[in-house]
N, C-alpha and C. Protein backbone atom coordinates (compact mmCIF):
# COMPACT_ATOMS: atom_id res chain seq x y z
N UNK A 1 -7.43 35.50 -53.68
CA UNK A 1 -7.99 35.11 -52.38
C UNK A 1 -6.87 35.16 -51.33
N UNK A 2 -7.10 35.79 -50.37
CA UNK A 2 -6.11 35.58 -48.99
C UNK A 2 -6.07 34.30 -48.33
N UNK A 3 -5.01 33.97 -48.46
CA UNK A 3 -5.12 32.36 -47.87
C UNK A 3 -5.20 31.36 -48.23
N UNK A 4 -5.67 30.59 -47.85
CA UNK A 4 -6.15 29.68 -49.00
C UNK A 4 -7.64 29.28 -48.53
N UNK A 5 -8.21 28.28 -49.83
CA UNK A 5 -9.70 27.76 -49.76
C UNK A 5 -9.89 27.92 -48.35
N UNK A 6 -9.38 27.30 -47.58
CA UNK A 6 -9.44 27.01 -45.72
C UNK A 6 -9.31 27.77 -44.88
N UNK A 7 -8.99 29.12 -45.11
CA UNK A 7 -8.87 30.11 -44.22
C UNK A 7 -10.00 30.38 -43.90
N UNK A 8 -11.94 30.49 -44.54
CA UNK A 8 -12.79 30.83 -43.89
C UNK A 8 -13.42 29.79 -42.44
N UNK A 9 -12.98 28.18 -43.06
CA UNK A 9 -14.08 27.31 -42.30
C UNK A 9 -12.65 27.28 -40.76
N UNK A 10 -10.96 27.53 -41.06
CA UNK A 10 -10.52 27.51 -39.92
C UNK A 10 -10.69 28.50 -39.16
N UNK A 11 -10.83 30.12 -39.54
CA UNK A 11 -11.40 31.11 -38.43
C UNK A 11 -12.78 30.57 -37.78
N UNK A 12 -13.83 30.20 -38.48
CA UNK A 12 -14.81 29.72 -37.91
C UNK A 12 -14.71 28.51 -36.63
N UNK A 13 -14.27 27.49 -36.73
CA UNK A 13 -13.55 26.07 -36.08
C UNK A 13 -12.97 26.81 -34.81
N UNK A 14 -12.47 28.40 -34.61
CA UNK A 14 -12.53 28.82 -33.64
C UNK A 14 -13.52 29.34 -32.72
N UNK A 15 -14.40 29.44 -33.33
CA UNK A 15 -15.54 29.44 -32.39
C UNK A 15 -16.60 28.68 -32.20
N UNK A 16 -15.92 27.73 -32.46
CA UNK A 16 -17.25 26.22 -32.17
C UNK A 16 -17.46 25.77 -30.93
N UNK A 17 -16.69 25.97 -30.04
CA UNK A 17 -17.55 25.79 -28.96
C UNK A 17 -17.26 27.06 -27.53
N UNK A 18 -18.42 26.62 -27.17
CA UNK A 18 -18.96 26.98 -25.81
C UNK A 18 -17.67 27.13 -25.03
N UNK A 19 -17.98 28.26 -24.10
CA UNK A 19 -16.92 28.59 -22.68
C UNK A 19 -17.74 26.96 -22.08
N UNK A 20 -18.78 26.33 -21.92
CA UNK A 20 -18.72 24.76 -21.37
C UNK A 20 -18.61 23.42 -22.43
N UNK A 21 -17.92 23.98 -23.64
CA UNK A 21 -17.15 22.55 -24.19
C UNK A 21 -17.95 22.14 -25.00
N UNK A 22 -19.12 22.44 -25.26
CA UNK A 22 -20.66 22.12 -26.33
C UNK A 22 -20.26 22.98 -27.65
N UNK A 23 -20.54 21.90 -28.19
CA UNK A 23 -20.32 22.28 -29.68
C UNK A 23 -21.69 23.31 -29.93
N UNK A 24 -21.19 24.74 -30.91
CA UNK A 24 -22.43 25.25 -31.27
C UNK A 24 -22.96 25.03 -32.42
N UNK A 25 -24.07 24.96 -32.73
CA UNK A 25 -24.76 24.93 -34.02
C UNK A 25 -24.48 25.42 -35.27
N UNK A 26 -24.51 26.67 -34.70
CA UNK A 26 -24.32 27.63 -36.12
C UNK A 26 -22.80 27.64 -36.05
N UNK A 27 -21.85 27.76 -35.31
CA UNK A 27 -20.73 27.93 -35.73
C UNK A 27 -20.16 26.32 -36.37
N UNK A 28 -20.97 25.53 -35.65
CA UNK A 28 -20.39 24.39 -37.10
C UNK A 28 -20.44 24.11 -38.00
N UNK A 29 -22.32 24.86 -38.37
CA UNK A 29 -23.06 24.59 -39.14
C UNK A 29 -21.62 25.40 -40.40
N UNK A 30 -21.79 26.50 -39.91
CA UNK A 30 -20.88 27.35 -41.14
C UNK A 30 -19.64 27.05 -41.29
N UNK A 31 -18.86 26.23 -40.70
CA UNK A 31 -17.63 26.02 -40.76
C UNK A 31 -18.00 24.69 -41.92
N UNK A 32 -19.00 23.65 -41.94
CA UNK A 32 -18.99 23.06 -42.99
C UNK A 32 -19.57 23.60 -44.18
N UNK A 33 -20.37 24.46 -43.77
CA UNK A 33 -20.42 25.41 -45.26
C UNK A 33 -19.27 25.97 -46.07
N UNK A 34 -18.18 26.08 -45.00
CA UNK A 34 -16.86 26.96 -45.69
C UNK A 34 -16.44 25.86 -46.27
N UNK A 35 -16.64 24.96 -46.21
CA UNK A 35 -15.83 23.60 -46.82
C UNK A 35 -16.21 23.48 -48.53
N UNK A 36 -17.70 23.94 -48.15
CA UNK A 36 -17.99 24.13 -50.02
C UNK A 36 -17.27 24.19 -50.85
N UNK A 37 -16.60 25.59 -50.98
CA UNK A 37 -16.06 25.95 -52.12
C UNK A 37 -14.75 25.11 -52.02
N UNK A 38 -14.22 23.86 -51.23
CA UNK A 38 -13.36 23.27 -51.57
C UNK A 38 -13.95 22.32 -52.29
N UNK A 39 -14.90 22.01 -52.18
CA UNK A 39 -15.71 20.70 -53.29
C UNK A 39 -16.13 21.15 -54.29
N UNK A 40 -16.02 22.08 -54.42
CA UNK A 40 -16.30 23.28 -56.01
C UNK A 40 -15.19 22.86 -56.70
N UNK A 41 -14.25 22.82 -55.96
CA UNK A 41 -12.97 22.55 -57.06
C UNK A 41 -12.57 21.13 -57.34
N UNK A 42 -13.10 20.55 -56.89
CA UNK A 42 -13.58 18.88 -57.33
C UNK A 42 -14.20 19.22 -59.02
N UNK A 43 -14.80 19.98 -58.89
CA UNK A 43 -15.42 19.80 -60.22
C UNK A 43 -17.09 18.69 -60.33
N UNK A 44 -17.12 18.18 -60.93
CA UNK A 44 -18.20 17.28 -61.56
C UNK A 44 -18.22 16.04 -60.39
N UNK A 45 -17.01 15.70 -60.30
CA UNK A 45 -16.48 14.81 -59.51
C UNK A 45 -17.37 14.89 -58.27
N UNK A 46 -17.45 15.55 -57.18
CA UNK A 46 -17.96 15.76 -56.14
C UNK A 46 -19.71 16.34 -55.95
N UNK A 47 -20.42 16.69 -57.49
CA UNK A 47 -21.26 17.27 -57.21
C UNK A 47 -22.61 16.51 -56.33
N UNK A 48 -22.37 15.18 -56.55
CA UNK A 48 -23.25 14.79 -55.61
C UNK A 48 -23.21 14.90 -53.75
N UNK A 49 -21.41 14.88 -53.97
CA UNK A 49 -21.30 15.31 -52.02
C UNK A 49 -21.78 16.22 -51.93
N UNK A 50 -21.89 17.37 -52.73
CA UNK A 50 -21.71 19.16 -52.20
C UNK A 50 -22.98 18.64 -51.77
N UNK A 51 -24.37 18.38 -52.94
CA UNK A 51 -25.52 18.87 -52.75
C UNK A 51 -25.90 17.91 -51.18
N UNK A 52 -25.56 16.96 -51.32
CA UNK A 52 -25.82 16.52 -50.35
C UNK A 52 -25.03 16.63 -49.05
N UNK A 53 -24.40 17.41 -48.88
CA UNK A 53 -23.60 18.03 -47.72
C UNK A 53 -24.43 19.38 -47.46
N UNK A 54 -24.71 20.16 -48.46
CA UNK A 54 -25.45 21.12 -48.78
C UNK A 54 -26.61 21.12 -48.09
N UNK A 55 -27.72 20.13 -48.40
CA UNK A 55 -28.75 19.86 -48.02
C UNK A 55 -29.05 19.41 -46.79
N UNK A 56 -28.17 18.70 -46.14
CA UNK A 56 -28.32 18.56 -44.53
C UNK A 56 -28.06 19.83 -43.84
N UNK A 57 -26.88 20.92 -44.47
CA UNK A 57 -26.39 21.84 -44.01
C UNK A 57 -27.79 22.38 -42.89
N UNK A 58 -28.70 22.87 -44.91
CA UNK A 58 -29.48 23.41 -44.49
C UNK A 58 -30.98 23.30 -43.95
N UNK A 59 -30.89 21.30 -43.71
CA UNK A 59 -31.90 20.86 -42.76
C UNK A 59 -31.72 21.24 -41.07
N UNK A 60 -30.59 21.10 -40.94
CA UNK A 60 -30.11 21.76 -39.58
C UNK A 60 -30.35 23.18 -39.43
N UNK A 61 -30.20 23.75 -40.29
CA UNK A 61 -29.98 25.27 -40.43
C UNK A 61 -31.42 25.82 -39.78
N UNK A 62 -32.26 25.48 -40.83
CA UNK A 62 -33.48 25.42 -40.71
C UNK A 62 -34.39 25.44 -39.50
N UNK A 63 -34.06 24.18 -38.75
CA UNK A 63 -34.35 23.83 -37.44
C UNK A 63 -33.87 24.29 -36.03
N UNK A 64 -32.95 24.95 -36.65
CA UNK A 64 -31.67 25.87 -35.36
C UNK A 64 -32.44 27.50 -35.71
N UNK A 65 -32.87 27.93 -37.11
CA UNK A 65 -33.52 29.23 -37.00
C UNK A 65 -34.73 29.54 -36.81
N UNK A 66 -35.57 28.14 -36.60
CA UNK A 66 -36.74 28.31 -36.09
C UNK A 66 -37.00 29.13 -34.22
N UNK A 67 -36.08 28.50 -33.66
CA UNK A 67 -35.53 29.08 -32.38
C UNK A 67 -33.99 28.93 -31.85
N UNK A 68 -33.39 29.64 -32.27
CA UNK A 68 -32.02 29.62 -32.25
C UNK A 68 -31.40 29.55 -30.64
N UNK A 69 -32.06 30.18 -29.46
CA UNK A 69 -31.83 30.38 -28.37
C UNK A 69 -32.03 28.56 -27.83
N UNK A 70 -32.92 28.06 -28.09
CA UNK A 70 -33.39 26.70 -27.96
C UNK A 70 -32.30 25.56 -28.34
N UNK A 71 -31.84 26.09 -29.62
CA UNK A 71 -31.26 24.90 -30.33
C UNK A 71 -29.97 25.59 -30.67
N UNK A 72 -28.93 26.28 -29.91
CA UNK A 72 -27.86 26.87 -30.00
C UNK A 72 -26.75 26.00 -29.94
N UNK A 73 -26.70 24.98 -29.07
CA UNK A 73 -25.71 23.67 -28.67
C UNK A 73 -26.46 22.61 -30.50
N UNK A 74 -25.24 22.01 -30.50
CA UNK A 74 -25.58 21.12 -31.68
C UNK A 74 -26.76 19.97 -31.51
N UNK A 75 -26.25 19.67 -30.28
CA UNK A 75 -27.01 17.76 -29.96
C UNK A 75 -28.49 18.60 -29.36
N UNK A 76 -28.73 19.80 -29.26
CA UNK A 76 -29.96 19.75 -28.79
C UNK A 76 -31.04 19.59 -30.24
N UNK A 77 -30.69 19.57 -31.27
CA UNK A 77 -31.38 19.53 -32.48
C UNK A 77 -31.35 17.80 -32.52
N UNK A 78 -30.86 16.96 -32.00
CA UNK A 78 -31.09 15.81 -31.96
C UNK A 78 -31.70 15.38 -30.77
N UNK A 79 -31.47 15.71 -29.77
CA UNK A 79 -32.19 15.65 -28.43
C UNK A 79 -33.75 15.77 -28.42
N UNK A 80 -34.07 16.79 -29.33
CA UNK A 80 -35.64 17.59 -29.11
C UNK A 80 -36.78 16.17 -30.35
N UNK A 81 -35.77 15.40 -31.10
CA UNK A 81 -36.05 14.41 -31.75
C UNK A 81 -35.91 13.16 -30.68
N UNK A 82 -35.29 13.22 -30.54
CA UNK A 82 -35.18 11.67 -29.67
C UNK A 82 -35.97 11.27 -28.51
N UNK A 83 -36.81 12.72 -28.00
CA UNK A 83 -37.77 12.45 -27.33
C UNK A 83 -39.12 12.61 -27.84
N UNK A 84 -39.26 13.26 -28.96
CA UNK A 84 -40.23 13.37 -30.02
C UNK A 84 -40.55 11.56 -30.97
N UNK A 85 -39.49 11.13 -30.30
CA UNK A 85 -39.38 9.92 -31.67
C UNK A 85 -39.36 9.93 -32.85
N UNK A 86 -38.44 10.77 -33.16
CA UNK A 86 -38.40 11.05 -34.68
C UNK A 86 -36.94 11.01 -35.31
N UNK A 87 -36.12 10.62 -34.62
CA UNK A 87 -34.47 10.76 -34.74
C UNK A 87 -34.42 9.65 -35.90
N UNK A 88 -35.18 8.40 -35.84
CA UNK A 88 -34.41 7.71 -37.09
C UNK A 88 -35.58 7.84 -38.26
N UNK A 89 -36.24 8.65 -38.64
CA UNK A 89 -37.11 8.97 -39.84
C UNK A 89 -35.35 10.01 -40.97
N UNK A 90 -35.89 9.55 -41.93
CA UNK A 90 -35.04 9.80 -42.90
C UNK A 90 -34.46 11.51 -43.12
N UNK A 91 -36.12 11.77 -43.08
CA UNK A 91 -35.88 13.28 -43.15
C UNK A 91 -35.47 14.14 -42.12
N UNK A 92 -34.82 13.70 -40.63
CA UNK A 92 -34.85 13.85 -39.18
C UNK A 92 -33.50 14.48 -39.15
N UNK A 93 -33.49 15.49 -38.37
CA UNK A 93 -32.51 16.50 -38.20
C UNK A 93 -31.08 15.76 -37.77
N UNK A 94 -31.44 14.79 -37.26
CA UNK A 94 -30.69 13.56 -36.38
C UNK A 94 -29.72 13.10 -37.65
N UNK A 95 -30.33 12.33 -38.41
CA UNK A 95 -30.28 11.96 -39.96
C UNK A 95 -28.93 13.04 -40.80
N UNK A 96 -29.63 13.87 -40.80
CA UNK A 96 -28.97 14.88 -41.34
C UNK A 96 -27.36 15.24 -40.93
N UNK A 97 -28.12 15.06 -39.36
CA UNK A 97 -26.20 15.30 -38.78
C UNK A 97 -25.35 14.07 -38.83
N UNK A 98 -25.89 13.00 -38.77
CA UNK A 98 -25.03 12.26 -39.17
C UNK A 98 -24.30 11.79 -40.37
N UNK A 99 -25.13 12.12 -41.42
CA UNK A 99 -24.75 12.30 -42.93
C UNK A 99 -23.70 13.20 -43.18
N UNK A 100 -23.94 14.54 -42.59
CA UNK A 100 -23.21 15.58 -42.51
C UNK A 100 -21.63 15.03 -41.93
N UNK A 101 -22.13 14.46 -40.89
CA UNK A 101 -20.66 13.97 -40.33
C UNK A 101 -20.15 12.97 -41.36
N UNK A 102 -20.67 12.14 -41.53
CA UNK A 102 -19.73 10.74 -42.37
C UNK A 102 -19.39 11.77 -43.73
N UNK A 103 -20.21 12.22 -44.13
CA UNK A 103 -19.54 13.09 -45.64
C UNK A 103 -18.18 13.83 -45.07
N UNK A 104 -18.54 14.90 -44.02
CA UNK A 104 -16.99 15.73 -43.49
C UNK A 104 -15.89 14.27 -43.00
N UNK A 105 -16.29 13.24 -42.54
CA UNK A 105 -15.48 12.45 -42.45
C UNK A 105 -14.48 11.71 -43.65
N UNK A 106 -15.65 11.42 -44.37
CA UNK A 106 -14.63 11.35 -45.72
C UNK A 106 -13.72 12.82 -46.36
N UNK A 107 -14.07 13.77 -46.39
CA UNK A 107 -13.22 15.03 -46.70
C UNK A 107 -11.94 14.95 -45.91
N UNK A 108 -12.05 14.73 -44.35
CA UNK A 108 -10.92 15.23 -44.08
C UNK A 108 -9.78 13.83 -44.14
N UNK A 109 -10.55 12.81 -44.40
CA UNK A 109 -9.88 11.33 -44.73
C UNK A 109 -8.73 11.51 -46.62
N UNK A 110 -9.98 12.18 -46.91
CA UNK A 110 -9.19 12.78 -48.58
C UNK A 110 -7.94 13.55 -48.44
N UNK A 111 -8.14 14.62 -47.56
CA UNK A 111 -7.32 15.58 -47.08
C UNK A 111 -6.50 15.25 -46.63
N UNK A 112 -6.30 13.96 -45.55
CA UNK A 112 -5.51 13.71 -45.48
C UNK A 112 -4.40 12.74 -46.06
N UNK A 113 -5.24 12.07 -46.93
CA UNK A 113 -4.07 11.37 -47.61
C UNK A 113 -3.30 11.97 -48.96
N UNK A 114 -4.04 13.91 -49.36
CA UNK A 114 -3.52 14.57 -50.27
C UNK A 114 -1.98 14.77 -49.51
N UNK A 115 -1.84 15.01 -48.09
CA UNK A 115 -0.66 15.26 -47.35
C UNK A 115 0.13 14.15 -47.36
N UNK A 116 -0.24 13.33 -46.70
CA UNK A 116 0.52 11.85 -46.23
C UNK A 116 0.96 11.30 -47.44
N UNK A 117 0.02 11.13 -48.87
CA UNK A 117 0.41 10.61 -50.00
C UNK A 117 1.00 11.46 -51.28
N UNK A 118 2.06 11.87 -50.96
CA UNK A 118 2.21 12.94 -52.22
C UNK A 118 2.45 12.66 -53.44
N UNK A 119 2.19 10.79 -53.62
CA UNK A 119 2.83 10.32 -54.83
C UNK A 119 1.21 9.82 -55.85
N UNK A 120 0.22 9.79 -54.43
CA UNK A 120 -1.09 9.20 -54.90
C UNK A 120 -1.79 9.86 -55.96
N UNK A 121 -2.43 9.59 -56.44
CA UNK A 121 -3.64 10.33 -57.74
C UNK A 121 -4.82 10.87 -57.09
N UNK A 122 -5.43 11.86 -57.90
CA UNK A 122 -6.68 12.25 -57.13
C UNK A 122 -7.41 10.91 -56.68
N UNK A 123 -7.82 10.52 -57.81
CA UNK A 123 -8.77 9.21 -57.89
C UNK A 123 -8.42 8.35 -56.64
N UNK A 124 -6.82 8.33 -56.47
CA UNK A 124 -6.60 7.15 -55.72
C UNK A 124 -6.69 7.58 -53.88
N UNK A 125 -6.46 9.34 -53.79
CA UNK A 125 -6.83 9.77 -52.85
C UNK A 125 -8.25 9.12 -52.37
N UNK A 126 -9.47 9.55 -52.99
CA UNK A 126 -10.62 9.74 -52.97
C UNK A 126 -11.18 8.22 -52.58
N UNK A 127 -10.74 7.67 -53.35
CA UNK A 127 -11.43 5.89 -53.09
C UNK A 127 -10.47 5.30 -52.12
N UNK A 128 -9.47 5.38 -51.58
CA UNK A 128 -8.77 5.01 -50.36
C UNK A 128 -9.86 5.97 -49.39
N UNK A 129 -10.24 7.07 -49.29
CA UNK A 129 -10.81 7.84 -48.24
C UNK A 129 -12.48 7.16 -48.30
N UNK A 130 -12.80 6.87 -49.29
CA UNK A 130 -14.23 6.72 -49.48
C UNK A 130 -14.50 5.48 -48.83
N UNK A 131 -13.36 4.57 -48.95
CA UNK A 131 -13.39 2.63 -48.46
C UNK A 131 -13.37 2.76 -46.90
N UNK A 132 -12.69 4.26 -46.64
CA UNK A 132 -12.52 3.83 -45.14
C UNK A 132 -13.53 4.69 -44.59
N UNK A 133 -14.35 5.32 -45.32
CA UNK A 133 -15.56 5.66 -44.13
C UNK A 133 -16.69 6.07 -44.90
N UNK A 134 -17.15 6.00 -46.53
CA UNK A 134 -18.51 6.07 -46.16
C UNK A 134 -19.42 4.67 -47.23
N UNK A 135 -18.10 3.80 -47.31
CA UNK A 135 -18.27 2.25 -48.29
C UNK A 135 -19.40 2.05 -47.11
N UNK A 136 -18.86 1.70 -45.94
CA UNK A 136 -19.70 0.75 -45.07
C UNK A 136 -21.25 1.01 -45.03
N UNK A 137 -21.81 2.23 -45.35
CA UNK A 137 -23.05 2.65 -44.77
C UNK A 137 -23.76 2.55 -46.30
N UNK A 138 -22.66 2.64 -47.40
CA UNK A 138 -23.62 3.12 -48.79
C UNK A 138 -24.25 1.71 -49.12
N UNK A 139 -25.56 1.42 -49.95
CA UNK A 139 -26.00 0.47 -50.31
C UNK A 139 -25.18 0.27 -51.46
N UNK A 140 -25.35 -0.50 -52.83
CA UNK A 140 -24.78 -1.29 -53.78
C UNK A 140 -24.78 -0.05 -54.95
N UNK A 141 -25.95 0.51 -54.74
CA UNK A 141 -26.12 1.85 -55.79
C UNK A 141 -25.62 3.12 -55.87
N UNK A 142 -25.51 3.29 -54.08
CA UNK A 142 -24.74 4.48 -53.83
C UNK A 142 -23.41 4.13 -54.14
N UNK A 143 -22.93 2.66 -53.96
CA UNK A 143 -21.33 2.61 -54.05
C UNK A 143 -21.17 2.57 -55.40
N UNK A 144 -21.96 1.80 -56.36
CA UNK A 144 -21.32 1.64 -57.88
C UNK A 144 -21.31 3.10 -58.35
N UNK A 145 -22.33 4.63 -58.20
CA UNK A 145 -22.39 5.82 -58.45
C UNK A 145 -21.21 6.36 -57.91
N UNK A 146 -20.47 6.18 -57.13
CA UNK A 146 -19.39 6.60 -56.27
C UNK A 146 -18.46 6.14 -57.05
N UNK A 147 -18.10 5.24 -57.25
CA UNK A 147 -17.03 4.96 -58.23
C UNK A 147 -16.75 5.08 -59.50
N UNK A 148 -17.69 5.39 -60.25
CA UNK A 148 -17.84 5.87 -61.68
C UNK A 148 -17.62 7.43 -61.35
N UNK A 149 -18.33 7.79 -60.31
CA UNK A 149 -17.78 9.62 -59.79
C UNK A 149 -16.48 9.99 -59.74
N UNK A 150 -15.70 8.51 -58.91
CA UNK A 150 -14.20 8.95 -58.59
C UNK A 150 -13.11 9.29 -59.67
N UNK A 151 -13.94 8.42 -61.16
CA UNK A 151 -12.83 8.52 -62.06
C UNK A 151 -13.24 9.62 -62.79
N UNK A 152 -13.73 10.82 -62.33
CA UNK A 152 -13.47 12.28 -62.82
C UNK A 152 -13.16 13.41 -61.77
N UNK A 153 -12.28 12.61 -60.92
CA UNK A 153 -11.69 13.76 -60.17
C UNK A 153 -10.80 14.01 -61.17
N UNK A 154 -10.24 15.50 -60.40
CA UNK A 154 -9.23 16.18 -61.34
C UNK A 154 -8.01 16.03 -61.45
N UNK A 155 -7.31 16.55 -61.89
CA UNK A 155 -5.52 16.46 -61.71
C UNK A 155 -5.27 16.99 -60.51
N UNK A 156 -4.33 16.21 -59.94
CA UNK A 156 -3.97 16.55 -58.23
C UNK A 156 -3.52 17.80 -58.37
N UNK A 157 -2.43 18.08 -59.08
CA UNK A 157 -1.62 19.45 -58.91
C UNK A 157 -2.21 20.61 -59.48
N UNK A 158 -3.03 20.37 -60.44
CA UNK A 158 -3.83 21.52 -60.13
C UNK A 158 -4.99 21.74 -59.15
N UNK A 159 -5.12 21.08 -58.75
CA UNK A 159 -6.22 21.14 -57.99
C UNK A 159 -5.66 21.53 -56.76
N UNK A 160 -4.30 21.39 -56.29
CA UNK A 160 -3.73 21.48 -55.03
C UNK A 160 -3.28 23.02 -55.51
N UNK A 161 -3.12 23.37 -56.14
CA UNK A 161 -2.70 25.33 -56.92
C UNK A 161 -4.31 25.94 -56.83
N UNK A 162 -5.29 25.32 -57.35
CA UNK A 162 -6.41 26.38 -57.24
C UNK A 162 -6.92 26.23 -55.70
N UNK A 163 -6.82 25.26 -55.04
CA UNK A 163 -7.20 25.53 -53.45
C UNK A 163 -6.21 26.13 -52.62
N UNK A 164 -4.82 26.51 -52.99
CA UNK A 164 -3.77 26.93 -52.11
C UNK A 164 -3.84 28.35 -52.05
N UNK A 165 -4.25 29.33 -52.90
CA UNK A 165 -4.21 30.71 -52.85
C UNK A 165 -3.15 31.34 -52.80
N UNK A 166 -2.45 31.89 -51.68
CA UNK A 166 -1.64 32.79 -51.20
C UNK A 166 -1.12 32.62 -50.13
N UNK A 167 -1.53 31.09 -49.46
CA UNK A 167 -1.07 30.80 -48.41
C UNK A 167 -0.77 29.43 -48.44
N UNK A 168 -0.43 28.36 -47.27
CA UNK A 168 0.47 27.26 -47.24
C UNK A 168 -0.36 26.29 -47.22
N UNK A 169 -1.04 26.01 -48.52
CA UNK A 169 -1.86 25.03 -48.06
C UNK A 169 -1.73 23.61 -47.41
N UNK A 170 -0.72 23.18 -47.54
CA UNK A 170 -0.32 21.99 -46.73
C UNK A 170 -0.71 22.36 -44.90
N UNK A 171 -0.27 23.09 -44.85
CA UNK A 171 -0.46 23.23 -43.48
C UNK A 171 -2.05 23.82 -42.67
N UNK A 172 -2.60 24.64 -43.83
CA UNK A 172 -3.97 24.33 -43.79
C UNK A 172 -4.65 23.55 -43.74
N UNK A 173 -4.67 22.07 -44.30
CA UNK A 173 -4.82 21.12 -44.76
C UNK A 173 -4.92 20.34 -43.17
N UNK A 174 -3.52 20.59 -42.83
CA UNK A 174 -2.90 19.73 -42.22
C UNK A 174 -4.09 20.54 -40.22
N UNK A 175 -4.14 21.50 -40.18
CA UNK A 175 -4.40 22.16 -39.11
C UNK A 175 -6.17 22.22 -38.87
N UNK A 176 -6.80 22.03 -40.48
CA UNK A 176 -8.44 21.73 -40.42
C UNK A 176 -8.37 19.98 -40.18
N UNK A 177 -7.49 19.68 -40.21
CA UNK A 177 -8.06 17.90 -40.15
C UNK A 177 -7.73 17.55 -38.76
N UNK A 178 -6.91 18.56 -38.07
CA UNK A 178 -6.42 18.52 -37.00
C UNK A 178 -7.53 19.25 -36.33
N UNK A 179 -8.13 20.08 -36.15
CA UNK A 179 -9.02 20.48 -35.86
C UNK A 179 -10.33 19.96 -35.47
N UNK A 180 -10.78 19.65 -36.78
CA UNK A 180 -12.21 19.48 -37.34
C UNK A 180 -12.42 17.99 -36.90
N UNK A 181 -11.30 16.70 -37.25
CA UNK A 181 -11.47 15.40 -36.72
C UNK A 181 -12.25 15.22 -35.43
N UNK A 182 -11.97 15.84 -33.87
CA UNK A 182 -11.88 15.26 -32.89
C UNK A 182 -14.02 16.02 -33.19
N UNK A 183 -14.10 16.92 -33.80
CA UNK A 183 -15.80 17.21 -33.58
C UNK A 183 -16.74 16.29 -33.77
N UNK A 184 -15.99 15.73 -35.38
CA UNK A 184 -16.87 14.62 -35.40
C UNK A 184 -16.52 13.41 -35.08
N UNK A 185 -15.80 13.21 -34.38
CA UNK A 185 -15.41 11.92 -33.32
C UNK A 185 -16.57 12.15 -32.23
N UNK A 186 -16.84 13.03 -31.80
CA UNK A 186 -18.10 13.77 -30.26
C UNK A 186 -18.85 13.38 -30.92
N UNK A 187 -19.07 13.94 -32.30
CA UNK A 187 -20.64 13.84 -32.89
C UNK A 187 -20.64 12.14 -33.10
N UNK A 188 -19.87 11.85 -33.46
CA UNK A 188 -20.45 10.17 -33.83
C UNK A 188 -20.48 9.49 -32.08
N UNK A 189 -20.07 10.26 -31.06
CA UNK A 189 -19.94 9.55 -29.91
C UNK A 189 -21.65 9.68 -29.15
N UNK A 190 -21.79 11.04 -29.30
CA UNK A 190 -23.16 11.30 -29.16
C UNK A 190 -24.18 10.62 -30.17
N UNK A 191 -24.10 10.81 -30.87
CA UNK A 191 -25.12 9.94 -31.92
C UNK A 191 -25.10 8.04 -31.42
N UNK A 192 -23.92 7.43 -31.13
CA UNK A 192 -23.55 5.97 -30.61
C UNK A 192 -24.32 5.84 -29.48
N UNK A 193 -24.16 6.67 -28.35
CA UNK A 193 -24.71 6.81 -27.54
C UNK A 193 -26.19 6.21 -27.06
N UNK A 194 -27.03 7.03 -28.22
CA UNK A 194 -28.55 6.85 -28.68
C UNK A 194 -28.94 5.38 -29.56
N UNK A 195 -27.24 4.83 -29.61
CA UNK A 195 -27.79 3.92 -30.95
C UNK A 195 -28.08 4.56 -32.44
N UNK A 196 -27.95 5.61 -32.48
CA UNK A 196 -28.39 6.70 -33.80
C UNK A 196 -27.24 6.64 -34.79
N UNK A 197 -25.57 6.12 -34.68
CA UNK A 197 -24.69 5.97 -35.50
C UNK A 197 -24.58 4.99 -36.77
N UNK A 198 -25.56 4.35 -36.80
CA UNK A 198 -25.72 3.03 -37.38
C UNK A 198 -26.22 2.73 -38.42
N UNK A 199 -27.02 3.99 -38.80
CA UNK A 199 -28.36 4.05 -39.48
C UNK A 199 -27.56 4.05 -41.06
N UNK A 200 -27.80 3.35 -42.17
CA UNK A 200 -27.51 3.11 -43.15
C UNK A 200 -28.52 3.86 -44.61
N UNK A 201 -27.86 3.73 -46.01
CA UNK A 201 -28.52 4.52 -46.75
C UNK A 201 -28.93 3.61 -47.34
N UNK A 202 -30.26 3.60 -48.19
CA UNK A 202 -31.00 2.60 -48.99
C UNK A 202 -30.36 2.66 -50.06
């Protein structure tokens, strides 16, 4: 592979937004798709994020290709709900993006303490990242499943060799979290906004 895992979702992260500063749909949409195949290499460990990172992907997806010209900016797929009254129903595109966000929020929280902590364990990466952003929202079931998950992450160093490729992954690492952070900082600002940030999992 050229690069490493991160070279597809950071070319993408360049075209996320608008000549007026609006995040686009599809180019975010796919930039968290490129993130996939880094949770592939989680192994077993992660398969419940993918699918469910997965699955909002492509609740958004969905709703942006019904009329793409319509719903090209991100927040208009939450907008066209919020006057519909449908933003806090479970299955709600609204829903989706915010899930989407707190999951990429924990990734790049992981990510970053694979950098900052070079002495830490996978495991210990993962549940330091998990306490600080998606403990608060999970109910008692999602959290006890989460923690029985964490203790089959993999060995750090290999896992830091099969995502590095041919290129520097530290600094990949280091340039998607730098990146990718301040989007979903907007997105949770827009979602706050509405009152829509809040919404918790059963």
């Amino acid at each position: 592979m050229e690069g490493t895992v991160f070279t597809p979702a950071l070319e993408e992260l360049q075209h996320v937004k608008s000549e007026q500063g609006e995040i686009l749909t599809k180019h975010f949409l796919d930039a968290c798709r490129h993130i996939l195949p880094v949770i592939d290499k989680f192994g077993a460990a992660m398969t419940l994020v993918k699918s469910d990172i997965g699955g909002n992907i492509t609740r958004l997806e969905t709703l942006h290709s019904s009329n793409p010209t319509r719903f090209n900016c991100l927040y208009s797929l939450v907008q066209v709900e919020i006057e519909t009254k449908t933003a806090k129903s479970s299955s709600s595109c609204t829903n989706g993006l915010l899930w989407l966000t707190r999951a990429m929020d924990f990734l790049v929280a992981l990510f970053q303490n694979l950098i900052q902590h070079e002495d830490w364990s996978m495991s210990q990466a993962c549940t330091d990242a998990y306490n600080k952003t998606l403990k608060k929202w999970h109910g008692w079931l999602a959290s006890s499943s989460f923690t029985v998950v964490m203790k089959l992450a993999p060995d750090r160093k290999k896992f830091m060799e099969v995502i590095g490729g041919t290129g520097d992954i530290n600094a990949d690492i280091q340039k998607f979290c730098t990146t990718f952070s301040p989007l979903l900082e907007e997105n949770h600002k827009f979602l706050s906004r509405f009152r829509l940030d809040d919404m918790k999992a059963s």
